[in-house]
Protein backbone atom coordinates (compact mmCIF):
# COMPACT_ATOMS: atom_id res chain seq x y z
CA UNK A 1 126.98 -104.47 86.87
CA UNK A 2 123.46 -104.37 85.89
CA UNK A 3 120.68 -106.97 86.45
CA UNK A 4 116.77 -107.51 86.97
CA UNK A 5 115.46 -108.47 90.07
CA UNK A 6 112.03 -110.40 90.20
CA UNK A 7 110.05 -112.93 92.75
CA UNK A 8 106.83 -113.66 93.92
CA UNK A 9 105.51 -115.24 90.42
CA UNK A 10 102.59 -117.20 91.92
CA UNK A 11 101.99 -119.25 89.04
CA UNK A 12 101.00 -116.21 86.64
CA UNK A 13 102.77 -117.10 83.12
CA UNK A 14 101.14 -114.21 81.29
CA UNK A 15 102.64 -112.00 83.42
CA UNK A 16 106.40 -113.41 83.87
CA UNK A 17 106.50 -113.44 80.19
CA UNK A 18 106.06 -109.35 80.22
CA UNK A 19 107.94 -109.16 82.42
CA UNK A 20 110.95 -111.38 80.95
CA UNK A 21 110.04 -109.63 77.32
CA UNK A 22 110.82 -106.09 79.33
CA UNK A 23 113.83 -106.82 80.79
CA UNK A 24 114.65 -108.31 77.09
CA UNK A 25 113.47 -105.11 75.82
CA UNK A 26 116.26 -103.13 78.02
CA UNK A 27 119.00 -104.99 77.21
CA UNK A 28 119.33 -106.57 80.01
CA UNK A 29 120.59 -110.65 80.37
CA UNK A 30 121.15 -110.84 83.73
CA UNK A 31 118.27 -112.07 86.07
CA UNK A 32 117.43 -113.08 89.82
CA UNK A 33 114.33 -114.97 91.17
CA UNK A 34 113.74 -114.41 95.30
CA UNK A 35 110.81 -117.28 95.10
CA UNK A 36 107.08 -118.28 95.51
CA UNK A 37 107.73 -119.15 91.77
CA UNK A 38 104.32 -121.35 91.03
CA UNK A 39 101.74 -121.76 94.46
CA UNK A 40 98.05 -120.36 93.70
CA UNK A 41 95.18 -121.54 91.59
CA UNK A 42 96.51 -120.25 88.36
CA UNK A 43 99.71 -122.03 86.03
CA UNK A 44 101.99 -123.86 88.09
CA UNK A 45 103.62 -126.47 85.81
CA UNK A 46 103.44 -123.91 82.60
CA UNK A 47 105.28 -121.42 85.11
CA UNK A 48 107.40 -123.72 86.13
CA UNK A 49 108.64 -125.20 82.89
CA UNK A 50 109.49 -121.15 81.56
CA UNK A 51 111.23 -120.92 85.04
CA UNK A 52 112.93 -124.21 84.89
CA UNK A 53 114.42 -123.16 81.13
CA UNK A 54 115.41 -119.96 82.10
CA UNK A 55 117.96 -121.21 85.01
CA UNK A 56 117.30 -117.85 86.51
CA UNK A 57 119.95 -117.76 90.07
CA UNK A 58 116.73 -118.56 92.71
CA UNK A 59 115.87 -119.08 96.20
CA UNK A 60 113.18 -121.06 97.44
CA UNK A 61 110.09 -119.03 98.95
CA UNK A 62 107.86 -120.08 101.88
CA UNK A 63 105.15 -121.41 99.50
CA UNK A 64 108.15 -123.41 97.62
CA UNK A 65 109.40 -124.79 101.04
CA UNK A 66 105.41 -126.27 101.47
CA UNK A 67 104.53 -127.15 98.34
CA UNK A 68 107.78 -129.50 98.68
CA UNK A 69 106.65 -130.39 102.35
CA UNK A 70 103.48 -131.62 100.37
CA UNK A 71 104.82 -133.52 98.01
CA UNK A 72 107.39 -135.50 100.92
CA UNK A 73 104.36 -136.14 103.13
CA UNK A 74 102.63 -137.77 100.10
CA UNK A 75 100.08 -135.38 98.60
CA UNK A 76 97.43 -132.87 98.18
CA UNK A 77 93.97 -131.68 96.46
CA UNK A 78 95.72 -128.26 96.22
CA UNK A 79 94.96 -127.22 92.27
CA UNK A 80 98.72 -126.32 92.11
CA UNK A 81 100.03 -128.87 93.89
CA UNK A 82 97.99 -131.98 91.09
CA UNK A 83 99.73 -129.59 88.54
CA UNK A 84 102.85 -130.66 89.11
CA UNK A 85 105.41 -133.56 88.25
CA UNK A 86 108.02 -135.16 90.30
CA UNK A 87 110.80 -133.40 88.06
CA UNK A 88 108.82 -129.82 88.99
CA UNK A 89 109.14 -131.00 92.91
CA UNK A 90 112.97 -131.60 92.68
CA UNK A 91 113.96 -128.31 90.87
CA UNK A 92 111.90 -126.49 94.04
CA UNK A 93 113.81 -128.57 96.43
CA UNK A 94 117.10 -128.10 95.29
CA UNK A 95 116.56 -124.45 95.75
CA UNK A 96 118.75 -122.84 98.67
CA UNK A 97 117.13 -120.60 101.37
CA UNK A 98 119.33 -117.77 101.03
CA UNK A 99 122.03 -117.16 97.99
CA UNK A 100 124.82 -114.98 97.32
CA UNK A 101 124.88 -113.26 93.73
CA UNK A 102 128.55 -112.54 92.53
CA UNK A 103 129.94 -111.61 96.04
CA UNK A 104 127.68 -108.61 96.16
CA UNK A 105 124.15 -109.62 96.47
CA UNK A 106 122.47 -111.27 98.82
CA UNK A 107 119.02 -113.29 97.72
CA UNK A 108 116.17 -114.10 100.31
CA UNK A 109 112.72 -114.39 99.85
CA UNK A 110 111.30 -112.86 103.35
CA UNK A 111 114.08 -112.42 105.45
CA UNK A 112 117.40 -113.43 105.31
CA UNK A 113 116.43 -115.72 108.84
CA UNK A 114 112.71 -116.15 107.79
CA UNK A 115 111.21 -117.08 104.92
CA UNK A 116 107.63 -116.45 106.21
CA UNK A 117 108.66 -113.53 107.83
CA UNK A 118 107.36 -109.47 106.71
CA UNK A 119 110.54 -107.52 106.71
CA UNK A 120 111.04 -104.10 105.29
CA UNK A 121 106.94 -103.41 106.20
CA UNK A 122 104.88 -104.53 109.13
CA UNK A 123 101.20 -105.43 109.77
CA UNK A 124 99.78 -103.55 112.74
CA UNK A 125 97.20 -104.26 115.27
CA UNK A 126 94.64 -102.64 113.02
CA UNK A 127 95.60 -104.80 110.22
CA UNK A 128 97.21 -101.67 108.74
CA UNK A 129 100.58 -102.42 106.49
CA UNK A 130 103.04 -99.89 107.00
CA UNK A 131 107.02 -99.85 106.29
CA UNK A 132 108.58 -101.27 109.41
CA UNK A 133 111.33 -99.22 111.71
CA UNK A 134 114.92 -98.61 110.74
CA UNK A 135 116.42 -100.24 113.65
CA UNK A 136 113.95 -103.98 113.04
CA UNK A 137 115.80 -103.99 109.43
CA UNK A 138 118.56 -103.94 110.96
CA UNK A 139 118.36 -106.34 112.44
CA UNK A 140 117.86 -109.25 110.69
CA UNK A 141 120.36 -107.60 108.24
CA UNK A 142 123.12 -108.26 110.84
CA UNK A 143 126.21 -109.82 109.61
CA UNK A 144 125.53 -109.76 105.41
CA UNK A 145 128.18 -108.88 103.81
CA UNK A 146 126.73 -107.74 100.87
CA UNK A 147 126.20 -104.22 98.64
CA UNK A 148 122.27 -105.34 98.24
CA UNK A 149 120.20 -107.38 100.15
CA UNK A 150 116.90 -108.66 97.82
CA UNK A 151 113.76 -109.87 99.63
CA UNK A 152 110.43 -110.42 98.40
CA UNK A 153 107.25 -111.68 100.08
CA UNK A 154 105.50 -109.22 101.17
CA UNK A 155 104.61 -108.28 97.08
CA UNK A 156 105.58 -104.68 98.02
CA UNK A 157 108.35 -102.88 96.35
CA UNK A 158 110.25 -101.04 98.43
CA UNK A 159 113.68 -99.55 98.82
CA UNK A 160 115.49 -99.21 102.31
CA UNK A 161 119.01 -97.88 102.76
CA UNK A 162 120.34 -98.72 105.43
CA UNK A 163 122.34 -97.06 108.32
CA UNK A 164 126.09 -98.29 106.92
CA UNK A 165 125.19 -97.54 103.48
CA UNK A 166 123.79 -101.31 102.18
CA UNK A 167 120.76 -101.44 100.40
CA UNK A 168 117.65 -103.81 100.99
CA UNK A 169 115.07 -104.43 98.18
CA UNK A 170 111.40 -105.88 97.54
CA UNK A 171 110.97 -105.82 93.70
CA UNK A 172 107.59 -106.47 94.63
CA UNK A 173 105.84 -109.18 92.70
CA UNK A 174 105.73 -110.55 89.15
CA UNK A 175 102.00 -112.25 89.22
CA UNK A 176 100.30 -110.58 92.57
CA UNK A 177 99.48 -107.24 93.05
CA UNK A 178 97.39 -107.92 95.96
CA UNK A 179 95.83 -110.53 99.09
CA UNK A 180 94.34 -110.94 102.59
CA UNK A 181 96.17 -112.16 105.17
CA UNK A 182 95.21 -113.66 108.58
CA UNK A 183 97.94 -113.28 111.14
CA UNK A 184 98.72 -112.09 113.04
CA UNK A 185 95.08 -110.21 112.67
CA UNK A 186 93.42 -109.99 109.36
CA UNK A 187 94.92 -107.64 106.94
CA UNK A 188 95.43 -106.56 103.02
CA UNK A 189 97.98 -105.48 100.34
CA UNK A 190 96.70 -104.03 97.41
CA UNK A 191 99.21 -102.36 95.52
CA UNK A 192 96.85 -100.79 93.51
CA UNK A 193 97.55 -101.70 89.72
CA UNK A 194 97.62 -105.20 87.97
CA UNK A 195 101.35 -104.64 86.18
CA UNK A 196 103.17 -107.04 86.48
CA UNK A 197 106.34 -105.71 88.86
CA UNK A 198 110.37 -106.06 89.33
CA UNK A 199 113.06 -104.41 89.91
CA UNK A 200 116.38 -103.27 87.87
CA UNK A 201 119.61 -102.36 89.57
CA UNK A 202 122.59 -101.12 88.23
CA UNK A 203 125.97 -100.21 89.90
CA UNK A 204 127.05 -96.94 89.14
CA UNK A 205 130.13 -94.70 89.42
CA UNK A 206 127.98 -92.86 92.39
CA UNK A 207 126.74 -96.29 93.70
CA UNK A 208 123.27 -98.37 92.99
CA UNK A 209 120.32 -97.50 91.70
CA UNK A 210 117.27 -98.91 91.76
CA UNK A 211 114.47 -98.58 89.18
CA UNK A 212 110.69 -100.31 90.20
CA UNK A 213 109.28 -101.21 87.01
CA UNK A 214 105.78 -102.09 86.27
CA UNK A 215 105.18 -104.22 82.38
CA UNK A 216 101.67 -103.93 81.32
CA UNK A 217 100.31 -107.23 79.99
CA UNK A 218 96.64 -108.70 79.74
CA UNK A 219 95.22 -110.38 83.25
CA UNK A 220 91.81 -111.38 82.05
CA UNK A 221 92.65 -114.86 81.44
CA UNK A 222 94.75 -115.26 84.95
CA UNK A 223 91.88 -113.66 86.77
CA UNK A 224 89.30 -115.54 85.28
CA UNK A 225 91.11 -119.02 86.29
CA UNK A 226 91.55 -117.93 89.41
CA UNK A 227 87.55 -117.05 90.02
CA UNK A 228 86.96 -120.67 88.78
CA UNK A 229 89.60 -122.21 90.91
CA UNK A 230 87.37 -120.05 94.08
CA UNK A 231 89.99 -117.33 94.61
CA UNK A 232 87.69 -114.60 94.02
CA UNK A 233 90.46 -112.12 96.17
CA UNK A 234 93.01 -113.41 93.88
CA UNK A 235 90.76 -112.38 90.50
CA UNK A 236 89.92 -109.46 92.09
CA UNK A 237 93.86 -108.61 92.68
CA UNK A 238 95.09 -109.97 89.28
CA UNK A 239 92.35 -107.48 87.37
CA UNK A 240 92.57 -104.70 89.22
CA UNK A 241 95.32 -104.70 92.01
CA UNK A 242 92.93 -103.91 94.41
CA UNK A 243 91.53 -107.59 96.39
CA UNK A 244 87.88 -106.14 96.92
């Protein structure tokens, strides 16, 4: 069993189509989408439409579950949101929370209980980001009966193998390398490059592995509609992977 693991698109076209083209490259036909497929100032209903083709197995992420809310309350000036047609809205709603891939994968976007929520790392009291105790995984890991758990999110890959021998993975993200975040205090990711990111796991006779895998792919375009959208953190991220 092999497949790709990606999430946390964001709108960014360019770079799901390296992405897609490198998993292509490897061989491989099988992929997974954990969510936040099209919110940000950058190509939500081109995004959507690859995304929407593709019939990828997908959960919805937070920014899914809101744009959604948006659109059922009646509206918003949100440059992603006026991107979008009623057909775009349905295929996010139908999305489930939570999914089960071929009786041994488990899909989530955040959490498996919270799609909002940061998971396998933690934002301190500093506004530091580090990875979050063995025993809070666990958690919210309680009760899965599944070889490999998949979250996204938090746009930082990670692996964590847990106590019993599961596995939990962030495949980090397709379109965002880095952002600021408010709460609970102010903090930052930056993961440091602009590669486009996902994950490729393949069972084994000795058991999973897990390869993070970064696609190279021109951002200039992405970052330059998103610093004339006003998401100068967002350009900064897409360029560089760095926000400031």
């Amino acid at each position: 069993m092999k497949f790709a693991a990606i999430a946390d698109v964001h709108g960014n076209r360019p770079a799901l189509e390296a992405v897609l083209a490198d998993i292509a490259m490897l061989g491989i036909d099988e992929v997974v989408n954990l969510g936040d497929h099209v919110s940000g100032p950058l190509e939500a209903a081109a995004t959507a439409d690859l995304l929407i083709e593709r019939g990828f197995p997908s959960v919805r992420g937070d920014q899914d579950r809101i744009l959604v809310e948006l659109w059922q309350a009646g509206g918003s000036a949100r440059s992603d949101f006026r991107q979008l047609e009623r057909r775009h809205f349905d295929w996010l709603a139908s999305m489930p929370a939570t999914l089960t891939y071929k009786e041994r994968v488990f899909l989530c976007h955040a959490s498996p209980i919270n799609d909002a929520a940061f998971w396998l790392d933690t934002v301190t009291t500093d506004g530091g980001v580090r990875a979050s105790p063995i025993a809070a995984i666990e958690v919210e890991a309680a009760g899965i009966n599944a070889e490999i758990i998949l979250c996204g999110h938090t746009h930082i890959p990670r692996v964590v193998r847990l106590r019993d021998g599961r596995l939990v993975v962030n495949p980090g993200s397709v379109g965002l390398p880095g952002y600021d975040g408010r709460s609970p205090v102010p903090y930052v990711v930056e993961v440091g490059t602009p590669h486009a990111c996902y994950a490729i796991l393949e069972h084994t006779g000795a058991g999973w592995s897990v390869t993070i895998r970064y696609a190279p792919y021109d951002p200039t375009a992405m970052a330059a509609l998103a610093r004339s959208r006003g998401m100068p953190n967002w350009a900064n991220a897409i360029a560089t992977g760095w926000v400031s």
